[in-house]
Protein backbone atom coordinates (compact mmCIF):
# COMPACT_ATOMS: atom_id res chain seq x y z
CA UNK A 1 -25.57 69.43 73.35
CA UNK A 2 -23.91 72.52 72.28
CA UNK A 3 -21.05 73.88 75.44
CA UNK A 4 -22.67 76.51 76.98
CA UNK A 5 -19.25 78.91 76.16
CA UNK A 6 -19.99 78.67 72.82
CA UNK A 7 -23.93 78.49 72.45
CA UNK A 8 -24.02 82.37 72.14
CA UNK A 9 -21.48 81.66 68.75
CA UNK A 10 -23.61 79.61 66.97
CA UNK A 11 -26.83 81.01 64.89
CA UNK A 12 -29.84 79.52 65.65
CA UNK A 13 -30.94 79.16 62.13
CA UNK A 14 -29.30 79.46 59.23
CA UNK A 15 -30.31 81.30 56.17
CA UNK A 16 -30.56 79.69 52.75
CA UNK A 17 -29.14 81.42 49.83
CA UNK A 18 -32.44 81.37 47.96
CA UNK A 19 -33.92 83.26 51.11
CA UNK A 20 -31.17 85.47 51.07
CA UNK A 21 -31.61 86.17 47.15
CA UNK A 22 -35.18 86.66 47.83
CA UNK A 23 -35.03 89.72 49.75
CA UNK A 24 -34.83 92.61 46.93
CA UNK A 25 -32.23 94.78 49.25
CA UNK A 26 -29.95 92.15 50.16
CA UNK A 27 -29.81 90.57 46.48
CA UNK A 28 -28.74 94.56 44.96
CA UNK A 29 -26.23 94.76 47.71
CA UNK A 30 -25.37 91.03 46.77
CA UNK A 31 -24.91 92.30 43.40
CA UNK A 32 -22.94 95.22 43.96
CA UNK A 33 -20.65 93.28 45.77
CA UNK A 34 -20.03 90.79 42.79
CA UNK A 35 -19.96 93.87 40.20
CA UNK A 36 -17.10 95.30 42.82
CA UNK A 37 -15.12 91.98 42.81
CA UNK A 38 -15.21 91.58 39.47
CA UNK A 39 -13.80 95.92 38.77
CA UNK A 40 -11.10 94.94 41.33
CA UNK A 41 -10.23 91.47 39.61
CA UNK A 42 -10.40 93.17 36.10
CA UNK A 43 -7.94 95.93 37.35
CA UNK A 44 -5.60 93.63 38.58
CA UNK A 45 -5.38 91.96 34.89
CA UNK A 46 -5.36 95.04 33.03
CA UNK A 47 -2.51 96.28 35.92
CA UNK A 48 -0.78 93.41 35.24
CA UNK A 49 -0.66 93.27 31.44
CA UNK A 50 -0.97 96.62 30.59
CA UNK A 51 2.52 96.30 29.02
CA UNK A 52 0.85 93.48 26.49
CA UNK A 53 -2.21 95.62 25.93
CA UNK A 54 -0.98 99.16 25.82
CA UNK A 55 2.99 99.26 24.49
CA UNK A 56 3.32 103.16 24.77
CA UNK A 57 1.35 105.89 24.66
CA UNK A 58 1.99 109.36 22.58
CA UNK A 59 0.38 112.50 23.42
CA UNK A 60 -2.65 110.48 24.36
CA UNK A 61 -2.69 108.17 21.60
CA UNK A 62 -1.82 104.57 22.77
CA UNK A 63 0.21 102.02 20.86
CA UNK A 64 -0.84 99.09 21.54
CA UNK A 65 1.01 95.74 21.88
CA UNK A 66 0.24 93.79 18.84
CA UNK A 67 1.04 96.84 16.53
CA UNK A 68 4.47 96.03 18.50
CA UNK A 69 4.57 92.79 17.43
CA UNK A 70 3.40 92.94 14.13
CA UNK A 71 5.89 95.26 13.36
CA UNK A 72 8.83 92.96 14.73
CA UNK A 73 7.74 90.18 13.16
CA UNK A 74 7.27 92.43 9.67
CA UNK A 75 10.47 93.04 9.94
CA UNK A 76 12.60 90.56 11.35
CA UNK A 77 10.34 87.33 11.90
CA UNK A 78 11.57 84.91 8.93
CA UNK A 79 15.25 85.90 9.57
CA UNK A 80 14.57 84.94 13.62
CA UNK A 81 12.17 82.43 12.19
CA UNK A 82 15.23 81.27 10.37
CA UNK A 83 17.83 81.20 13.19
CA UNK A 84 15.25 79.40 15.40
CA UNK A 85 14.69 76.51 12.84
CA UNK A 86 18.70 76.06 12.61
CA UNK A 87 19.78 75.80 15.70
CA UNK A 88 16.67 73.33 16.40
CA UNK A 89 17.85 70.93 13.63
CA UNK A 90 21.59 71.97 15.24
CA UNK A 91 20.49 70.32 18.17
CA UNK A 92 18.30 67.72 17.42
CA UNK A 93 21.06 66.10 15.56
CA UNK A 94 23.20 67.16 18.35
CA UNK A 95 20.83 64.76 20.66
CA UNK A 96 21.03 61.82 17.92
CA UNK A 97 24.83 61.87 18.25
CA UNK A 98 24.73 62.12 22.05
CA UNK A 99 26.78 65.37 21.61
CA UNK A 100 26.19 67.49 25.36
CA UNK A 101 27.70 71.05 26.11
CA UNK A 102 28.04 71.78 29.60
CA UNK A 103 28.51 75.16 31.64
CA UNK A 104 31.69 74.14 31.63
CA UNK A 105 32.65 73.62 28.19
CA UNK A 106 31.40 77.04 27.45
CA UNK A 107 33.06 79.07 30.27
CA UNK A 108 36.15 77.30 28.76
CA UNK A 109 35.64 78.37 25.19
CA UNK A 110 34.52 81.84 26.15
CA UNK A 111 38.00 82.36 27.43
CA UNK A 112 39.66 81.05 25.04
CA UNK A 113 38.45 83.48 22.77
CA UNK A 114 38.49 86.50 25.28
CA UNK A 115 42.38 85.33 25.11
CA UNK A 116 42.47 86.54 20.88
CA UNK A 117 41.07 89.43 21.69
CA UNK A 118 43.90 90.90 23.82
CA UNK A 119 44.02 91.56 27.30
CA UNK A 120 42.19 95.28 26.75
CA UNK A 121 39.02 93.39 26.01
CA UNK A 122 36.84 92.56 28.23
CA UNK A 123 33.14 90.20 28.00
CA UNK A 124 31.58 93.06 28.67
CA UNK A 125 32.94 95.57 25.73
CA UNK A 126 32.12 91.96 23.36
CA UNK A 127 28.79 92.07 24.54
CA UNK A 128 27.94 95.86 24.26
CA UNK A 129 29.98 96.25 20.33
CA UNK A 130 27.35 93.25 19.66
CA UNK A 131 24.38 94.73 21.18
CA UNK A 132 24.02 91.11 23.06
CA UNK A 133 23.19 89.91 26.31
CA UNK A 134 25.31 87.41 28.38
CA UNK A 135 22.60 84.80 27.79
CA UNK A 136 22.22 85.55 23.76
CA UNK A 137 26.20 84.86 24.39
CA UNK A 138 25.78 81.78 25.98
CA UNK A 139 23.45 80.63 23.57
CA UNK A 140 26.10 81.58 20.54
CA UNK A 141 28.88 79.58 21.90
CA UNK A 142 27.08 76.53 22.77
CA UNK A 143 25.81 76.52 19.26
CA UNK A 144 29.55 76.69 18.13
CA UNK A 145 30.59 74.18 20.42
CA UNK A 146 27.97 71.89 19.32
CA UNK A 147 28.46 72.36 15.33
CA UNK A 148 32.44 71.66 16.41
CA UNK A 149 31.84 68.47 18.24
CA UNK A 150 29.72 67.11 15.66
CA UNK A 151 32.11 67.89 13.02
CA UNK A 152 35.36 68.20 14.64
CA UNK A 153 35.98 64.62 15.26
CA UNK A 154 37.58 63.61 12.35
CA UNK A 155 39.43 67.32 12.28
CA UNK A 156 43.24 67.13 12.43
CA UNK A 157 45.98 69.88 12.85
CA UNK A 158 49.16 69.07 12.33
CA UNK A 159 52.61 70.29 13.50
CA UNK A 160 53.45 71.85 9.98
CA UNK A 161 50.32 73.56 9.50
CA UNK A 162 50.67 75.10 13.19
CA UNK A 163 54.11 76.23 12.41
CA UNK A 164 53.57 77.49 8.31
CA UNK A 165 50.26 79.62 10.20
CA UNK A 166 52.07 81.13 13.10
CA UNK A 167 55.31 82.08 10.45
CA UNK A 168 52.14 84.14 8.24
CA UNK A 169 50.00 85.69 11.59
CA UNK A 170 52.78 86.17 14.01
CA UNK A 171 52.43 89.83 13.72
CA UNK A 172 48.39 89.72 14.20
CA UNK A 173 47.95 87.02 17.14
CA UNK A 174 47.72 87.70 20.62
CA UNK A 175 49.90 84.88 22.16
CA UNK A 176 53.73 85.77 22.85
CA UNK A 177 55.32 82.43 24.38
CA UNK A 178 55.57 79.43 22.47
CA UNK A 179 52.95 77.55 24.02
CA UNK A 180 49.97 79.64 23.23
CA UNK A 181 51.03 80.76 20.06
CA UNK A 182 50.90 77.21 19.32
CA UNK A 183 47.48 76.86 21.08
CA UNK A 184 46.28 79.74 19.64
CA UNK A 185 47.42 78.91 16.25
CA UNK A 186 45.92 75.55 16.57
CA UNK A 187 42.48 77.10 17.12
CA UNK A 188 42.52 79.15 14.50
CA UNK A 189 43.05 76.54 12.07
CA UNK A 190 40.86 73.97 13.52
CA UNK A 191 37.86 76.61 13.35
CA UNK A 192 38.72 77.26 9.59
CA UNK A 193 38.39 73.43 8.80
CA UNK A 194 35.14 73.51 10.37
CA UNK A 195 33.92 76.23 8.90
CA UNK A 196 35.22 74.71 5.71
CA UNK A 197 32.65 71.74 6.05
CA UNK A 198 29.69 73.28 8.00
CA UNK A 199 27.67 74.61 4.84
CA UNK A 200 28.01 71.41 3.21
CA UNK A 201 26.79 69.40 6.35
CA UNK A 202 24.17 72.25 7.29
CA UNK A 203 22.88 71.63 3.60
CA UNK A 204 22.52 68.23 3.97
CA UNK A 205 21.15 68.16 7.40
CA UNK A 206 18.63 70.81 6.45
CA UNK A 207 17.41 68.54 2.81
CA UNK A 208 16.82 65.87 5.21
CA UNK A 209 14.73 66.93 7.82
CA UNK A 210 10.85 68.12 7.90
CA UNK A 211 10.52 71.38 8.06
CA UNK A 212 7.18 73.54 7.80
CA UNK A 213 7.45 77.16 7.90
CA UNK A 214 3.62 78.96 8.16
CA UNK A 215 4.64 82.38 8.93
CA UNK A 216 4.12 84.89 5.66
C-alpha cells in the first residue's frame, strides 16, 4: 500500500522505451537530444585538445600538431632518441649495482658546484645560459651522480695530487681558505678520473646490452 503523502509522486504506469520510441514526435525529439549530447561531448574533446590537433594558426591557415611533431622528431629525435637510450642503460645498471640517488644527494652536489662558479652565480643564471629547466637540472645531476657512484668506488685522490693541482689552478678556483681549496681541488680531480674511464665503461656497457632502435 503506497502512503497516501506520496501516492500523488508515483506514476501510475510506466512507459516502456519501445512505446516511447514508437511515437514519431517523441523519438525526433529523442534524437535531437542524443545529436545535442553528442555536439556538446565532441566540443569538449576538441576544447580540450585543440592544442594536439591545431598547434597554431597563421592568417587562417592552421598548423596542425603532428606537422609539430614531425618536425621535432626530423630534427632532433635520434639525438633525444640517443640520450633517452643512455641514461636507461645508465640506470638499469645503476639498479643491478643497487646504486640509489636521493633528493638529498643531489641538493648536495648542486651546491657544490654552484660553490665553482663564484658567489655572483646563481641556479637560476645556470639554468637560463643553458636554456634548462630546474627539473632537466635535476635530471643532469642525478645522471652524474649515478655514473660517479658506479665508477667512483675504486677512485682515489691523494694528498700530492691535491696539492701539485691547487699549486697549477690557484689563480682560476673559487675557494680562498685552505679547506675548500682542498675540497674543491679534490673534486676537480676526482671528476677528471671519472671522466677518464666513463667512455670506456659506457662502451662496454652499451656492446652488452639489447638495444633496438626503430625510429628512421
Amino acid at each position: 500500500m503506497i502512503d497516501t503523502k506520496t501516492e500523488g509522486l508515483v506514476p501510475a504506469t510506466v512507459a516502456s522505451p519501445s512505446s516511447v520510441l514508437s511515437d514519431p514526435s517523441t523519438a525526433a525529439s529523442f534524437r535531437w537530444g542524443v545529436i545535442v549530447v553528442l555536439l556538446i561531448v565532441l566540443g569538449l574533446v576538441y576544447a580540450g585538445s585543440r592544442g594536439y590537433i591545431i598547434a597554431a594558426m597563421v592568417n587562417g591557415k592552421p598548423i596542425f600538431g603532428w606537422n609539430v611533431a614531425s618536425a621535432v622528431m626530423s630534427r632532433y629525435g635520434t639525438q633525444t632518441l640517443t640520450s633517452m637510450v643512455n641514461e636507461r642503460l645508465i640506470a638499469d645498471e645503476a639498479a643491478k649495482r643497487g646504486v640509489k640517488i636521493t633528493a638529498a644527494d643531489i641538493n648536495a652536489k648542486e651546491k657544490d658546484l654552484m660553490k665553482t662558479l663564484g658567489p655572483n652565480v646563481n641556479i637560476n643564471d645556470v639554468l637560463q645560459y643553458q636554456g634548462m629547466t630546474r627539473a632537466d637540472f635535476d635530471s643532469q645531476v642525478r645522471l652524474q651522480l649515478t655514473v660517479e657512484k658506479i665508477l667512483g668506488k675504486d677512485v682515489t685522490v691523494s694528498d700530492t695530487e691535491i696539492a701539485d693541482y691547487i699549486s697549477k689552478n690557484k689563480d682560476t678556483m673559487t675557494a680562498t681558505d685552505d679547506a675548500s681549496l682542498n675540497n674543491e681541488a679534490r673534486q676537480a680531480i676526482f671528476s677528471q678520473k671519472i671522466n677518464d674511464k666513463v667512455q670506456t665503461w659506457f662502451t662496454q656497457l652499451k656492446s652488452t646490452a639489447k638495444v633496438s632502435t626503430f625510429l628512421k
